[in-house]
C-alpha atoms as a PDB file:
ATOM      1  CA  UNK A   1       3.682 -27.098 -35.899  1.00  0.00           C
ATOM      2  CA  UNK A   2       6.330 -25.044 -37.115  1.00  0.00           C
ATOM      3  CA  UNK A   3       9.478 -23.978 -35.725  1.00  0.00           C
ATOM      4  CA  UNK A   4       8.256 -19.851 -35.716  1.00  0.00           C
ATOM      5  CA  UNK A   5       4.914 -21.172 -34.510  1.00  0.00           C
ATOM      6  CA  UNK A   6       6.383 -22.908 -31.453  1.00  0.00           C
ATOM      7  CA  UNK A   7       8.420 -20.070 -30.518  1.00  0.00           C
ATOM      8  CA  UNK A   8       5.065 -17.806 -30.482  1.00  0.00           C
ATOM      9  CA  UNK A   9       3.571 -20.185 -27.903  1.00  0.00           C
ATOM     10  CA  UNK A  10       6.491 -20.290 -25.661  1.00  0.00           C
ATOM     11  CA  UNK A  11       7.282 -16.871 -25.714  1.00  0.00           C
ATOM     12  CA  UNK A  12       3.557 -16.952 -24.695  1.00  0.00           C
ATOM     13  CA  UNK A  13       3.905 -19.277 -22.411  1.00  0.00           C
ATOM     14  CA  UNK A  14       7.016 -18.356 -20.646  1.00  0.00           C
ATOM     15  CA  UNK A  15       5.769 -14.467 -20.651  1.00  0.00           C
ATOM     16  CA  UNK A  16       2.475 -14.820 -18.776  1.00  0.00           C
ATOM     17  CA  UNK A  17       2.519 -18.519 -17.184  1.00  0.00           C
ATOM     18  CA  UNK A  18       0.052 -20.428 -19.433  1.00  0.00           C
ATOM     19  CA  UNK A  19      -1.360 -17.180 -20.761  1.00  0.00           C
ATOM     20  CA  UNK A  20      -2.594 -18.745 -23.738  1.00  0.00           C
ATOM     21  CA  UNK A  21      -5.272 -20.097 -21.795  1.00  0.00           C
ATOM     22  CA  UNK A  22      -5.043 -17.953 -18.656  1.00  0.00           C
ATOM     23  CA  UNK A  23      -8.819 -16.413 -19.471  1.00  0.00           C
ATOM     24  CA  UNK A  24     -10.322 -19.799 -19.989  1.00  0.00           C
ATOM     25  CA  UNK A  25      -8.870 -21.289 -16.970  1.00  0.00           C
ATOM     26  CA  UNK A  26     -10.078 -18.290 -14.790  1.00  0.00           C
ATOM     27  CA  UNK A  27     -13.361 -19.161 -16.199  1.00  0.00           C
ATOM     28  CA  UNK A  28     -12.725 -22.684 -14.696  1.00  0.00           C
ATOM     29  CA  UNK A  29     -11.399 -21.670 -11.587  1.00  0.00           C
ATOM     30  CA  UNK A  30     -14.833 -19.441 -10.767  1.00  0.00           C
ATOM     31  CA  UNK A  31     -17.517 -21.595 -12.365  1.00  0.00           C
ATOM     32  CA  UNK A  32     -20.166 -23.019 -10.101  1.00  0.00           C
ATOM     33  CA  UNK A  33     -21.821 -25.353 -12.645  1.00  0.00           C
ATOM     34  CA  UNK A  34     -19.927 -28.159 -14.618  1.00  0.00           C
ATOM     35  CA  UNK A  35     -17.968 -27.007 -17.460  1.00  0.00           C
ATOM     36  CA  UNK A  36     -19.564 -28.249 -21.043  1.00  0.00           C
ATOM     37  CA  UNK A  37     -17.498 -30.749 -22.153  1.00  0.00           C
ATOM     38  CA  UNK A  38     -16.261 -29.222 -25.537  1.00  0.00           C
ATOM     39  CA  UNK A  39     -14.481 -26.274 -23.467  1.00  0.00           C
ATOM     40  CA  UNK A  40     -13.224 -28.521 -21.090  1.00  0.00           C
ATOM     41  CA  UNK A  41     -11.641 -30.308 -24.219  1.00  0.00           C
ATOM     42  CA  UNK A  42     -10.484 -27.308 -25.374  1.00  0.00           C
ATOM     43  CA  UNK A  43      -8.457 -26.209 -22.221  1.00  0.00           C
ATOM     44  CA  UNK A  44      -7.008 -29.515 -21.914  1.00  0.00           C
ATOM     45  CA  UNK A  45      -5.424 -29.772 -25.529  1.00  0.00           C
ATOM     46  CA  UNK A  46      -4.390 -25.962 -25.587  1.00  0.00           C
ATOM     47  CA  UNK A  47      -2.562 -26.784 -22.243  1.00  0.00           C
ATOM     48  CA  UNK A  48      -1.365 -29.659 -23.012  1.00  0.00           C
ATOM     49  CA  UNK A  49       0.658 -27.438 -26.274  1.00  0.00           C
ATOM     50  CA  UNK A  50       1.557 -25.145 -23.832  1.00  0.00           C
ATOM     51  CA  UNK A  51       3.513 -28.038 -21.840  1.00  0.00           C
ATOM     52  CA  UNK A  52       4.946 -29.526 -24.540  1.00  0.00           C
ATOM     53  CA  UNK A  53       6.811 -26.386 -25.984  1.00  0.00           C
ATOM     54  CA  UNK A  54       7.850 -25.766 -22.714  1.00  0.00           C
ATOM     55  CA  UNK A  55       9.515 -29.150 -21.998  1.00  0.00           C
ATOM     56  CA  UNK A  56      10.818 -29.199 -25.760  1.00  0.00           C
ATOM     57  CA  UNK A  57      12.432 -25.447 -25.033  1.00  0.00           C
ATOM     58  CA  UNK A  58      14.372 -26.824 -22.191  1.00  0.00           C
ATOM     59  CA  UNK A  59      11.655 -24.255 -19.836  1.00  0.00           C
ATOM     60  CA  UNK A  60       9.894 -26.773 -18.105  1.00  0.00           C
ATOM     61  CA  UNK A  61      10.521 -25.179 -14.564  1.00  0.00           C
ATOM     62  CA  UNK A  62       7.498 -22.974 -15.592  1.00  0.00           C
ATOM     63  CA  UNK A  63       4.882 -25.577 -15.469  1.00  0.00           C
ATOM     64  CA  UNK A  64       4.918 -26.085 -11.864  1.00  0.00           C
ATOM     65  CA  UNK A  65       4.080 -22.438 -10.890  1.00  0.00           C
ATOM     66  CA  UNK A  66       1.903 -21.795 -14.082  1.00  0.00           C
ATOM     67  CA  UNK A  67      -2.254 -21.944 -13.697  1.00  0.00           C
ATOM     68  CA  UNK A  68      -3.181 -25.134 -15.374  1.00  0.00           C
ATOM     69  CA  UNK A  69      -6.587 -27.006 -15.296  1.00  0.00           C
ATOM     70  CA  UNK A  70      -6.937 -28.185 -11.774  1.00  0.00           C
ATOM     71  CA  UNK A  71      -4.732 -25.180 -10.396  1.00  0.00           C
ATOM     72  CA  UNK A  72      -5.780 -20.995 -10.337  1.00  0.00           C
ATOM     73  CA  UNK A  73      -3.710 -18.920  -8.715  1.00  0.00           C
ATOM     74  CA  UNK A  74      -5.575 -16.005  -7.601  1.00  0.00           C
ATOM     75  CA  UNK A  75      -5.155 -12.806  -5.236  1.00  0.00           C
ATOM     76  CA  UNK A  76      -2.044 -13.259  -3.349  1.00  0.00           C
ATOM     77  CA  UNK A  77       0.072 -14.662  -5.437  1.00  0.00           C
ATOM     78  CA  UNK A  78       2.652 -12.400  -7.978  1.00  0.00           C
ATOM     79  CA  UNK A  79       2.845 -13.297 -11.770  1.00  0.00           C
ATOM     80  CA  UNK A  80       4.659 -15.899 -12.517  1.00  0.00           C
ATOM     81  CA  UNK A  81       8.504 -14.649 -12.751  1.00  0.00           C
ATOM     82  CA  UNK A  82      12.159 -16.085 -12.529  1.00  0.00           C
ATOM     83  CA  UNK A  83      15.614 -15.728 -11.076  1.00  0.00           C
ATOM     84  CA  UNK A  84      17.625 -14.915 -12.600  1.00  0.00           C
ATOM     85  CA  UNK A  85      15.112 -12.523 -14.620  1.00  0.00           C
ATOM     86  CA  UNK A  86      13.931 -12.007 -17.847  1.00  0.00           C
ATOM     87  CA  UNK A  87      14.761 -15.514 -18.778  1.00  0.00           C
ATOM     88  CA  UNK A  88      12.559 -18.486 -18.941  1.00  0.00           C
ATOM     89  CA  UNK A  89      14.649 -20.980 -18.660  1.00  0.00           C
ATOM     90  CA  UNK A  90      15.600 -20.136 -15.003  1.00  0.00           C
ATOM     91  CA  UNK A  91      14.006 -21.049 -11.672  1.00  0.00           C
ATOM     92  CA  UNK A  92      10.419 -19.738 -11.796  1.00  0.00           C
ATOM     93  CA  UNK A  93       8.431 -18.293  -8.750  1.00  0.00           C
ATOM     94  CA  UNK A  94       5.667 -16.556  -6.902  1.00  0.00           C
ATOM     95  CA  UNK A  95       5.852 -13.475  -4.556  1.00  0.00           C
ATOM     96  CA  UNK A  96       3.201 -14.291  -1.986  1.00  0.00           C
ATOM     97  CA  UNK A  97       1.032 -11.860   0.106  1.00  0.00           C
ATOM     98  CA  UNK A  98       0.194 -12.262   3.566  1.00  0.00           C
ATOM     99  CA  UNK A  99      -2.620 -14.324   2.267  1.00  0.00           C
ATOM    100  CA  UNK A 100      -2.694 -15.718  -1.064  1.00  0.00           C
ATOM    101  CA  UNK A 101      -5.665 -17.703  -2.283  1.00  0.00           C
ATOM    102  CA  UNK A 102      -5.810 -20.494  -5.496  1.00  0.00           C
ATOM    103  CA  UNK A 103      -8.576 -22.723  -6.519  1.00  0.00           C
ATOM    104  CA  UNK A 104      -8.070 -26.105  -6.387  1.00  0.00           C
ATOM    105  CA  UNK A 105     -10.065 -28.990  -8.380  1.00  0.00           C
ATOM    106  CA  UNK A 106     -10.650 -31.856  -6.956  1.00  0.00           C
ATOM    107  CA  UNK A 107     -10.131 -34.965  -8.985  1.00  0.00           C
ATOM    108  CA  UNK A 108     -13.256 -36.809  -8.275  1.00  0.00           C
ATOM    109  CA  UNK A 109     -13.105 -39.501  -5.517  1.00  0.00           C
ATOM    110  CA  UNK A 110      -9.190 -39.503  -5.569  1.00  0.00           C
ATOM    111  CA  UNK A 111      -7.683 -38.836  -2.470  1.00  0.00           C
ATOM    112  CA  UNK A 112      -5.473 -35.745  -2.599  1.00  0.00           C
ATOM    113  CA  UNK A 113      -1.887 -34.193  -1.746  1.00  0.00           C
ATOM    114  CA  UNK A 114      -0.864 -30.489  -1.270  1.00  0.00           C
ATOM    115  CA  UNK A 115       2.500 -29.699  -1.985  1.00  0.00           C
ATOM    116  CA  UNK A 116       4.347 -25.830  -1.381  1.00  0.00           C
ATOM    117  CA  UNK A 117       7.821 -24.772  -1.147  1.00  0.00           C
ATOM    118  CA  UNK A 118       9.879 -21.892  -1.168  1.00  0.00           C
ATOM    119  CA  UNK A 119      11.470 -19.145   1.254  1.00  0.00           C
ATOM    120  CA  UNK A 120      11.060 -16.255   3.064  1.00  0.00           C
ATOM    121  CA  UNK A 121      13.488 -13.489   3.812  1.00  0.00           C
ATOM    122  CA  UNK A 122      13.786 -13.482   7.891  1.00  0.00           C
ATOM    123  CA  UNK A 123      16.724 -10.633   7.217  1.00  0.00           C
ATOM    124  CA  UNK A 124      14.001  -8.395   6.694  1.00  0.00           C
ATOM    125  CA  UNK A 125      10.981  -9.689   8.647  1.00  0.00           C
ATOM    126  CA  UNK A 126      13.222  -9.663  11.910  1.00  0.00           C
ATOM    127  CA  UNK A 127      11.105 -12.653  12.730  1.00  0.00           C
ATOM    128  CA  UNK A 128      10.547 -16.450  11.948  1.00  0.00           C
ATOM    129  CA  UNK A 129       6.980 -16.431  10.538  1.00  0.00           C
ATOM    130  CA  UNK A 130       4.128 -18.771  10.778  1.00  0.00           C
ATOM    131  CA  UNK A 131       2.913 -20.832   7.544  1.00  0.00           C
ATOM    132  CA  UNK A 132      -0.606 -22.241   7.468  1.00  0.00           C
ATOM    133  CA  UNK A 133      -2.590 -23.654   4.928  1.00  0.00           C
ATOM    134  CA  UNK A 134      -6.416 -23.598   4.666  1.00  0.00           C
ATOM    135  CA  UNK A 135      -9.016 -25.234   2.255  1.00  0.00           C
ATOM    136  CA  UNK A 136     -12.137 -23.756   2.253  1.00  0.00           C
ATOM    137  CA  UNK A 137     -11.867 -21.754   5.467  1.00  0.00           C
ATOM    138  CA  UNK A 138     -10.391 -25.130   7.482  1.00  0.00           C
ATOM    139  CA  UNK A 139      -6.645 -25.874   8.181  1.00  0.00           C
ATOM    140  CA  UNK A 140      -4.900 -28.236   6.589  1.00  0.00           C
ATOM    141  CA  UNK A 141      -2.701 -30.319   7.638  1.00  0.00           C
ATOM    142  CA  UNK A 142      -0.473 -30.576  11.466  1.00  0.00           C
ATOM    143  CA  UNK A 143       0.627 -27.395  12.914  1.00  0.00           C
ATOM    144  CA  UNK A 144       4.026 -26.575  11.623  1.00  0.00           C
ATOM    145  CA  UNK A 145       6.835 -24.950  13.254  1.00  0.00           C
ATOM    146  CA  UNK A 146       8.188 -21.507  12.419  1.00  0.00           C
ATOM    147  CA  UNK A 147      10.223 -20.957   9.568  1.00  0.00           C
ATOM    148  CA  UNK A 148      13.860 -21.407  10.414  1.00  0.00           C
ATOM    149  CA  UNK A 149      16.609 -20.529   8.095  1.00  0.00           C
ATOM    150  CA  UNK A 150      14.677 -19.341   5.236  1.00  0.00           C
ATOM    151  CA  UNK A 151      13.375 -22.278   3.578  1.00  0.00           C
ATOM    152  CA  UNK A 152       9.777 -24.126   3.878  1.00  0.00           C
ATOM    153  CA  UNK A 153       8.626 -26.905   2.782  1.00  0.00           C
ATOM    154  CA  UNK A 154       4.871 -27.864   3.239  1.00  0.00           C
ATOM    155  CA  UNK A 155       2.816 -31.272   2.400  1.00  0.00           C
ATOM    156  CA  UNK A 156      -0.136 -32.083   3.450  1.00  0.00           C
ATOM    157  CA  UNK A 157      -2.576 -35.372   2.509  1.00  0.00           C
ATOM    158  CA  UNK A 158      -6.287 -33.493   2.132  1.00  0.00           C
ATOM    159  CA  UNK A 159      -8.625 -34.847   4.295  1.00  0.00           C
ATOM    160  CA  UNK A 160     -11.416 -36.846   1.982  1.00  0.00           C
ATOM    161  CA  UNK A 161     -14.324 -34.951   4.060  1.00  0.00           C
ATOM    162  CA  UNK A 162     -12.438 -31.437   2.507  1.00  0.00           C
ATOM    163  CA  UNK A 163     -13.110 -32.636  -0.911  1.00  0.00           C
ATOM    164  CA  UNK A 164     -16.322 -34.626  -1.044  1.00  0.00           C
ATOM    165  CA  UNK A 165     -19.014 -33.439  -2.800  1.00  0.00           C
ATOM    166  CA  UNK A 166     -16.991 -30.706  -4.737  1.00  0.00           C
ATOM    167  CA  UNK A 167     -15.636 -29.950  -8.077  1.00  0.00           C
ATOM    168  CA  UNK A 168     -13.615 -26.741  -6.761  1.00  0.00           C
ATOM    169  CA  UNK A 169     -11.889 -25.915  -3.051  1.00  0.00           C
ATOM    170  CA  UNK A 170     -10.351 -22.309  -1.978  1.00  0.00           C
ATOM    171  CA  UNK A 171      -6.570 -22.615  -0.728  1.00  0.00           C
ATOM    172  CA  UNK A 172      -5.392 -20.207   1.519  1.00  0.00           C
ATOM    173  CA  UNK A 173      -1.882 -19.797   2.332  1.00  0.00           C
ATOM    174  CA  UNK A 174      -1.431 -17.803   5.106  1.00  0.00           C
ATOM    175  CA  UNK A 175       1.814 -16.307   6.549  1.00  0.00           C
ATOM    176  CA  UNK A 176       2.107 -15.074  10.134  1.00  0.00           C
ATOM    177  CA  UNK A 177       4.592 -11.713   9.194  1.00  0.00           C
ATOM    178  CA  UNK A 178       5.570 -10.399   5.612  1.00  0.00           C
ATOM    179  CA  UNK A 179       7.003  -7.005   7.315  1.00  0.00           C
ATOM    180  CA  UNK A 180       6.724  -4.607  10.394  1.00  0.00           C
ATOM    181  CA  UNK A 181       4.219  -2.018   9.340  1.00  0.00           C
ATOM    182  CA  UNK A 182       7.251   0.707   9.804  1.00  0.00           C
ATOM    183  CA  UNK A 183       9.496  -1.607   7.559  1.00  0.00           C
ATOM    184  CA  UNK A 184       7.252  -2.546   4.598  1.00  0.00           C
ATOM    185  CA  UNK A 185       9.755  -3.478   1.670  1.00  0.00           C
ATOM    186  CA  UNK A 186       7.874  -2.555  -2.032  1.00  0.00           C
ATOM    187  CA  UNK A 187       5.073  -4.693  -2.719  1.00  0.00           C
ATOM    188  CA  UNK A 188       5.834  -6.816   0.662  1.00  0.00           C
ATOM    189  CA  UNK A 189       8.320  -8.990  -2.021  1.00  0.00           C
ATOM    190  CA  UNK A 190       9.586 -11.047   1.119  1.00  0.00           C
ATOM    191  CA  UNK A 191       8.099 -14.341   0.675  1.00  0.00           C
ATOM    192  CA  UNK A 192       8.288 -16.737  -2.345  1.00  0.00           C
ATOM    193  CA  UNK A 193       6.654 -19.963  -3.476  1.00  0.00           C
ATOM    194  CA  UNK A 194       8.821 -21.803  -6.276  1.00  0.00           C
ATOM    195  CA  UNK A 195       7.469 -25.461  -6.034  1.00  0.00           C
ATOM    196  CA  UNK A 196       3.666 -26.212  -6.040  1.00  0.00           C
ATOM    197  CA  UNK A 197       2.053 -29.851  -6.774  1.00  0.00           C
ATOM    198  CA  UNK A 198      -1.502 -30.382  -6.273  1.00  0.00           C
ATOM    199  CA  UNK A 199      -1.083 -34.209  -6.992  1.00  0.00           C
ATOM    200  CA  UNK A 200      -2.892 -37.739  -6.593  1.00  0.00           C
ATOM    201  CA  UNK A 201      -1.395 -39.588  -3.641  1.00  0.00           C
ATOM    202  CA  UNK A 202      -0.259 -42.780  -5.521  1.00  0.00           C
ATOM    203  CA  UNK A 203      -1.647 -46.362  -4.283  1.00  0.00           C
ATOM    204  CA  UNK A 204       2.026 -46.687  -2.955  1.00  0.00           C
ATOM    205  CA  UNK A 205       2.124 -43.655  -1.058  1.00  0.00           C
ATOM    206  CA  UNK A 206       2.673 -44.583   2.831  1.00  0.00           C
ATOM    207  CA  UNK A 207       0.146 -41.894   3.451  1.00  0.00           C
ATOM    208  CA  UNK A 208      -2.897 -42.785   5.520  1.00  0.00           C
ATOM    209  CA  UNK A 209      -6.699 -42.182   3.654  1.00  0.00           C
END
């Protein structure tokens, strides 16, 4: 590839979050019936371009928050932006609503780990909100505590019994407070995910099945 072509796919890239192949993945995402195999091949090369420019551009911090083959983020959840802004080399995020929904594919008969972190601004929720997690309409994962000084950080094994039988799961992440209704900051931008891994748990993980 050449040097002007690999800047056109990360400026891509680092615009939109993957958008190169953000249309085929939503197609992913909200297909009932297997995907044929050529389009699956398809997805995974043009994504697998998409990650390499990134990590070759030093921009890497993108891929993580970005939709990708076995992760759709959906309603909920902002475009993919960073801080500082307008530059894709620095820490990328999510806003996230009071609810914000992603598919999730499963990988086959591997057992599964959920992964979230990022912070919420108590300064203007007056309050120390409530995270909870939910696959397909069922909570996932131990009750957690509040939020306490800002910061979250959420991991949860997924249940075998969540996953059998399915190609695709819903994920909702679900957040006590974003605002009083007489203090609603614009576009409820209180709450922010900036690390997300939905990951095999290795053999060596201590991690019960």
């Amino acid at each position: 590839m050449s040097h002007r072509s690999s800047r056109r796919v990360l400026r891509l890239v680092a615009c939109a979050g993957l958008s190169a192949i953000a249309p085929a993945l939503a197609l992913l995402g909200c297909e009932k019936k297997p995907i044929p195999e050529e389009i699956a091949t398809e997805i995974a090369r043009r994504e697998a371009l998409a990650k390499r420019v990134l990590l070759e551009a030093d921009a890497g911090r993108a891929l993580g928050m970005s939709s990708r083959s076995d992760v759709v983020f959906e309603d909920g959840f902002s475009r993919l932006l960073f801080d500082p802004p307008d530059d894709y080399h620095n820490h990328a995020f999510r806003w996230m609503g009071t609810s914000s929904h992603a598919r999730l594919r499963t990988h086959g008969d591997r057992r599964m780990k959920l992964r979230a972190v990022g912070w919420v601004d108590e300064k203007v929720l007056r309050t120390h909100p409530v995270l909870t997690a939910y696959i397909d309409g069922r909570v996932l994962g131990i009750p957690v505590p509040p939020i306490d000084n800002g910061f979250y950080w959420f991991e949860a094994e997924v249940p075998p019994d969540m996953l059998a039988g399915k190609e695709w799961v819903d994920l909702n992440m679900v957040l006590s407070s974003v605002a009083f209704h007489w203090h609603d900051p614009p576009n409820l931008a209180v709450a922010v995910v900036f690390r997300f891994d939905w990951e095999e748990v290795s053999e060596s993980d201590g991690s019960s099945p």
